[in-house]
Protein backbone atom coordinates (compact mmCIF):
# COMPACT_ATOMS: atom_id res chain seq x y z
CA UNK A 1 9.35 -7.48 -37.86
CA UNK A 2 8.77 -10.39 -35.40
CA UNK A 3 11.88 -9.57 -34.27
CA UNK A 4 11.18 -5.79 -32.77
CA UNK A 5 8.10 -7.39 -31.25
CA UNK A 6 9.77 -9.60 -29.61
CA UNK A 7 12.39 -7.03 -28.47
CA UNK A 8 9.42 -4.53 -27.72
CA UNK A 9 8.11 -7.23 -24.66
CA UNK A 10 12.29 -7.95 -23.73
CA UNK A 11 12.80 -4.43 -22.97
CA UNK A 12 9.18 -3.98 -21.10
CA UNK A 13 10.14 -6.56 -18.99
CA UNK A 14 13.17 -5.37 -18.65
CA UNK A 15 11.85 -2.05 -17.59
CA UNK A 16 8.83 -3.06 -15.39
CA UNK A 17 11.99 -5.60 -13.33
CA UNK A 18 14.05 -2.30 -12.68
CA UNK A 19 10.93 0.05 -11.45
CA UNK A 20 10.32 -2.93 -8.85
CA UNK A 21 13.99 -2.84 -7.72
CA UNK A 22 14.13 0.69 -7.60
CA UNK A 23 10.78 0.82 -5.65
CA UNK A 24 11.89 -1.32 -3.27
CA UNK A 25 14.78 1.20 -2.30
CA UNK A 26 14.59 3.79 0.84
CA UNK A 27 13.46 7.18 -0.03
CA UNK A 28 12.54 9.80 2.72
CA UNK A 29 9.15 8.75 2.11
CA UNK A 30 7.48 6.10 3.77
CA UNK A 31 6.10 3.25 1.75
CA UNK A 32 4.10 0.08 2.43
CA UNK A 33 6.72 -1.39 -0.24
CA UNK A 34 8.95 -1.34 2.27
CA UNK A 35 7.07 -3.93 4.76
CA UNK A 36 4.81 -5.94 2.75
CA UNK A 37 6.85 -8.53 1.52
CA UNK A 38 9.04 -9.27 4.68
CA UNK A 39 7.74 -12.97 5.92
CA UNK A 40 6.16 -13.72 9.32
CA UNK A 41 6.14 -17.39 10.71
CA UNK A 42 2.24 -17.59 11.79
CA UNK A 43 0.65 -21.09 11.99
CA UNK A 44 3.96 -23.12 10.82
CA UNK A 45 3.32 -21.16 7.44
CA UNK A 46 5.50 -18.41 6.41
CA UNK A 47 3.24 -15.34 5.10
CA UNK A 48 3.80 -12.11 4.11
CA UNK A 49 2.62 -9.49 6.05
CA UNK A 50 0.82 -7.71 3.24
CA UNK A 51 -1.32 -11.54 4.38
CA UNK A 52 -1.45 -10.30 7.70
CA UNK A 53 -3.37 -6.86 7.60
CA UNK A 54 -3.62 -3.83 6.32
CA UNK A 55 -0.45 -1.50 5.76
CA UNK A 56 -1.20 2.58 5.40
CA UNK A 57 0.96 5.68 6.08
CA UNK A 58 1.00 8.38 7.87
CA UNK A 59 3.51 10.82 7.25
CA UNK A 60 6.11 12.38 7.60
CA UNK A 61 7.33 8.47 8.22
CA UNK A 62 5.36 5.99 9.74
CA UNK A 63 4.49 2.92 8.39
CA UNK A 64 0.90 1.52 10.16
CA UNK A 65 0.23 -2.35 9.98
CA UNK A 66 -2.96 -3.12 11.14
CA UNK A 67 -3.07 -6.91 11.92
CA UNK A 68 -6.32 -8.98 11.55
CA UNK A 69 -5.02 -10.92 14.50
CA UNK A 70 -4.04 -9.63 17.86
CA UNK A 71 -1.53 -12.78 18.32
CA UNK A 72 0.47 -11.44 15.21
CA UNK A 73 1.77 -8.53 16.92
CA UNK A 74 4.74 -9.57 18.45
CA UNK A 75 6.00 -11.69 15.53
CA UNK A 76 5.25 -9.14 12.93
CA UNK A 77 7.35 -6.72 15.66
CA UNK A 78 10.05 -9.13 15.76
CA UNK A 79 9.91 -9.65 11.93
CA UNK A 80 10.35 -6.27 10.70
CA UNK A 81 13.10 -5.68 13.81
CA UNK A 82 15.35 -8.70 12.23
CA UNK A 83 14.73 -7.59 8.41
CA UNK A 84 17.33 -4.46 9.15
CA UNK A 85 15.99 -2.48 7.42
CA UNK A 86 16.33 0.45 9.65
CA UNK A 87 12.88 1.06 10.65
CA UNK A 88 12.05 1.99 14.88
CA UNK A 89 9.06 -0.64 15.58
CA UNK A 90 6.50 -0.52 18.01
CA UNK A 91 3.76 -2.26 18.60
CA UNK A 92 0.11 -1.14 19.97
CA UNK A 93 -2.64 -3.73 20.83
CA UNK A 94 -3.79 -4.47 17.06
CA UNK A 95 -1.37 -2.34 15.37
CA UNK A 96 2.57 -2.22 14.37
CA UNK A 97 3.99 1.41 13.76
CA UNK A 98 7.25 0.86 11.98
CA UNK A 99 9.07 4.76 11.95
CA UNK A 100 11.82 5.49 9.22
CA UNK A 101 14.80 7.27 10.46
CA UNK A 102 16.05 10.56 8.35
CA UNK A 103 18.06 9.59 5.49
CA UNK A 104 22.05 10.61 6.40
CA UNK A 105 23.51 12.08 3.25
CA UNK A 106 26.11 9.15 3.34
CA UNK A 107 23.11 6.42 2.92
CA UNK A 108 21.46 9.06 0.10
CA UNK A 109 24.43 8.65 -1.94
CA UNK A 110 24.84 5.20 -1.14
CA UNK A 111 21.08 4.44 -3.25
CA UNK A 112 21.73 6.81 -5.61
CA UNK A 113 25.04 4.95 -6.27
CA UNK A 114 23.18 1.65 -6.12
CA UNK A 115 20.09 3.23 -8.57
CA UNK A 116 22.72 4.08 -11.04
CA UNK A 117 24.62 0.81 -11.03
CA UNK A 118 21.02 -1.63 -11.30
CA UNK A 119 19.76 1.12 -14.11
CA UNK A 120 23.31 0.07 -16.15
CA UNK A 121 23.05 -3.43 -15.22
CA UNK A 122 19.70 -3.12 -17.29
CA UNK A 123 20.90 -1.34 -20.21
CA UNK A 124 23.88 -3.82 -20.56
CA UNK A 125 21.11 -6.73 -20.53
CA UNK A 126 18.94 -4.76 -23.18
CA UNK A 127 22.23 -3.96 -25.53
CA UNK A 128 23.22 -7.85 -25.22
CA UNK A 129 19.47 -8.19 -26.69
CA UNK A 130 19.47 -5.57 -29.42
CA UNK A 131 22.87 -7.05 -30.61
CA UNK A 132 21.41 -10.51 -31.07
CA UNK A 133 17.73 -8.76 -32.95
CA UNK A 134 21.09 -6.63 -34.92
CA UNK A 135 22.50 -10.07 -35.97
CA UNK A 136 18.98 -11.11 -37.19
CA UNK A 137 18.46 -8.22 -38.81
CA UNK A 138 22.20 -8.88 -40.73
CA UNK A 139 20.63 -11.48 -42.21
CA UNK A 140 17.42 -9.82 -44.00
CA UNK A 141 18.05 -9.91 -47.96
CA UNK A 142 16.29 -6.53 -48.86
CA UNK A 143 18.30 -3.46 -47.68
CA UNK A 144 15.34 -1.14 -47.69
CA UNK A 145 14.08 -3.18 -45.02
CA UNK A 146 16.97 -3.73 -43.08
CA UNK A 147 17.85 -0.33 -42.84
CA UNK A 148 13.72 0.19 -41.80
CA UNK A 149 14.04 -2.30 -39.22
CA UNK A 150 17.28 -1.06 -37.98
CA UNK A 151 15.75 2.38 -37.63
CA UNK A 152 12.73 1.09 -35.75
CA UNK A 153 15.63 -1.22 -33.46
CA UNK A 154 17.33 2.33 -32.73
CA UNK A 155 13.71 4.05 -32.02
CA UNK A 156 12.85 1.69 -29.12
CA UNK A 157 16.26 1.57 -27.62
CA UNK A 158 16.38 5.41 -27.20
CA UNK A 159 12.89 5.36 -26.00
CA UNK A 160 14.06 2.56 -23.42
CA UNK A 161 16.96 4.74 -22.58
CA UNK A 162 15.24 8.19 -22.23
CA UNK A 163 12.35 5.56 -19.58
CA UNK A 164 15.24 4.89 -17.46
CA UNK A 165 16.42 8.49 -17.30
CA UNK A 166 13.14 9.67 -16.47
CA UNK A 167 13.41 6.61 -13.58
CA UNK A 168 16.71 7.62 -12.13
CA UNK A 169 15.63 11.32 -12.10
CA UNK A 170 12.32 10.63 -10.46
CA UNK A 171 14.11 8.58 -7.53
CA UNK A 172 16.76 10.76 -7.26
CA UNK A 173 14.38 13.47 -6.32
CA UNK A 174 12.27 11.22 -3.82
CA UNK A 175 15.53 10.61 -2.52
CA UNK A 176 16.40 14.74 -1.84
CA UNK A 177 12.84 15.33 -1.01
């Protein structure tokens, strides 16, 4: 029983790691995700800018950075202009606006493609970890319990399964919204 317990966290962490990478991808909507972890040189210290200021939206696609520091403008400018990510910058006296372009239907399936191949690269990870709790399982000397525990190992993996689903979907549509 240690075993699924141990699974259990595996697969949560496993899950929680592919919601960050698929947050981190472009959708149509704007998203301080997309800005607040790209680093700005500011006193011989690399920060992020989420250590800079503030980061809001305002749709349909800007991204607003309001700086606590005047001086950071133009770095913070130059910072998000040399990510590539894309994004139209411009810069006001205390304030970067960073503007995402319209999604091209190439670069839609291009995420979608790339959403679908990190969502596999998880389940192989989490079927390389229910084969080794399977093996441990094997090794249990009372088949009611076996087969209980092996029931139980099934439950969570189609849970897990049916979680990433329910991630693709949800991106797919932020991505055709």
């Amino acid at each position: 029983m240690e075993n699924l317990k141990e699974f259990q966290n595996q697969i949560n962490a496993l899950l929680s790691s592919l919601k960050e990478a698929i947050s981190i991808l472009r959708t149509n909507r704007p998203s301080p995700r997309i800005v607040e972890n790209i680093y700005v040189n500011y006193m011989d210290q690399n920060m992020q800018i989420k250590q800079l200021g503030s980061i809001t939206v305002e749709m349909p696609r800007d991204i607003i950075i309001t700086l606590w520091d005047k001086s950071l403008v133009p770095l913070v400018t130059k910072a998000i202009e040399t990510a590539n990510l894309g994004l139209s910058v411009s810069a006001g006296e205390n304030m970067v606006r960073a503007k995402l372009p319209e999604l091209t239907t190439e670069r839609r399936d291009e995420i979608i493609k790339l959403v679908k191949s990190t969502a596999e690269e998880t389940r192989i990870k989490m079927r390389r970890q229910r084969d080794d709790i399977n093996k441990s399982i094997s090794t249990e000397v009372d088949k009611d319990l076996k087969f209980r525990m092996k029931d139980d190992l099934q439950k969570k993996v189609d849970q897990f399964n049916d979680s990433i689903d329910k991630l693709i979907e949800d991106k797919i549509k932020d991505l055709s919204s």
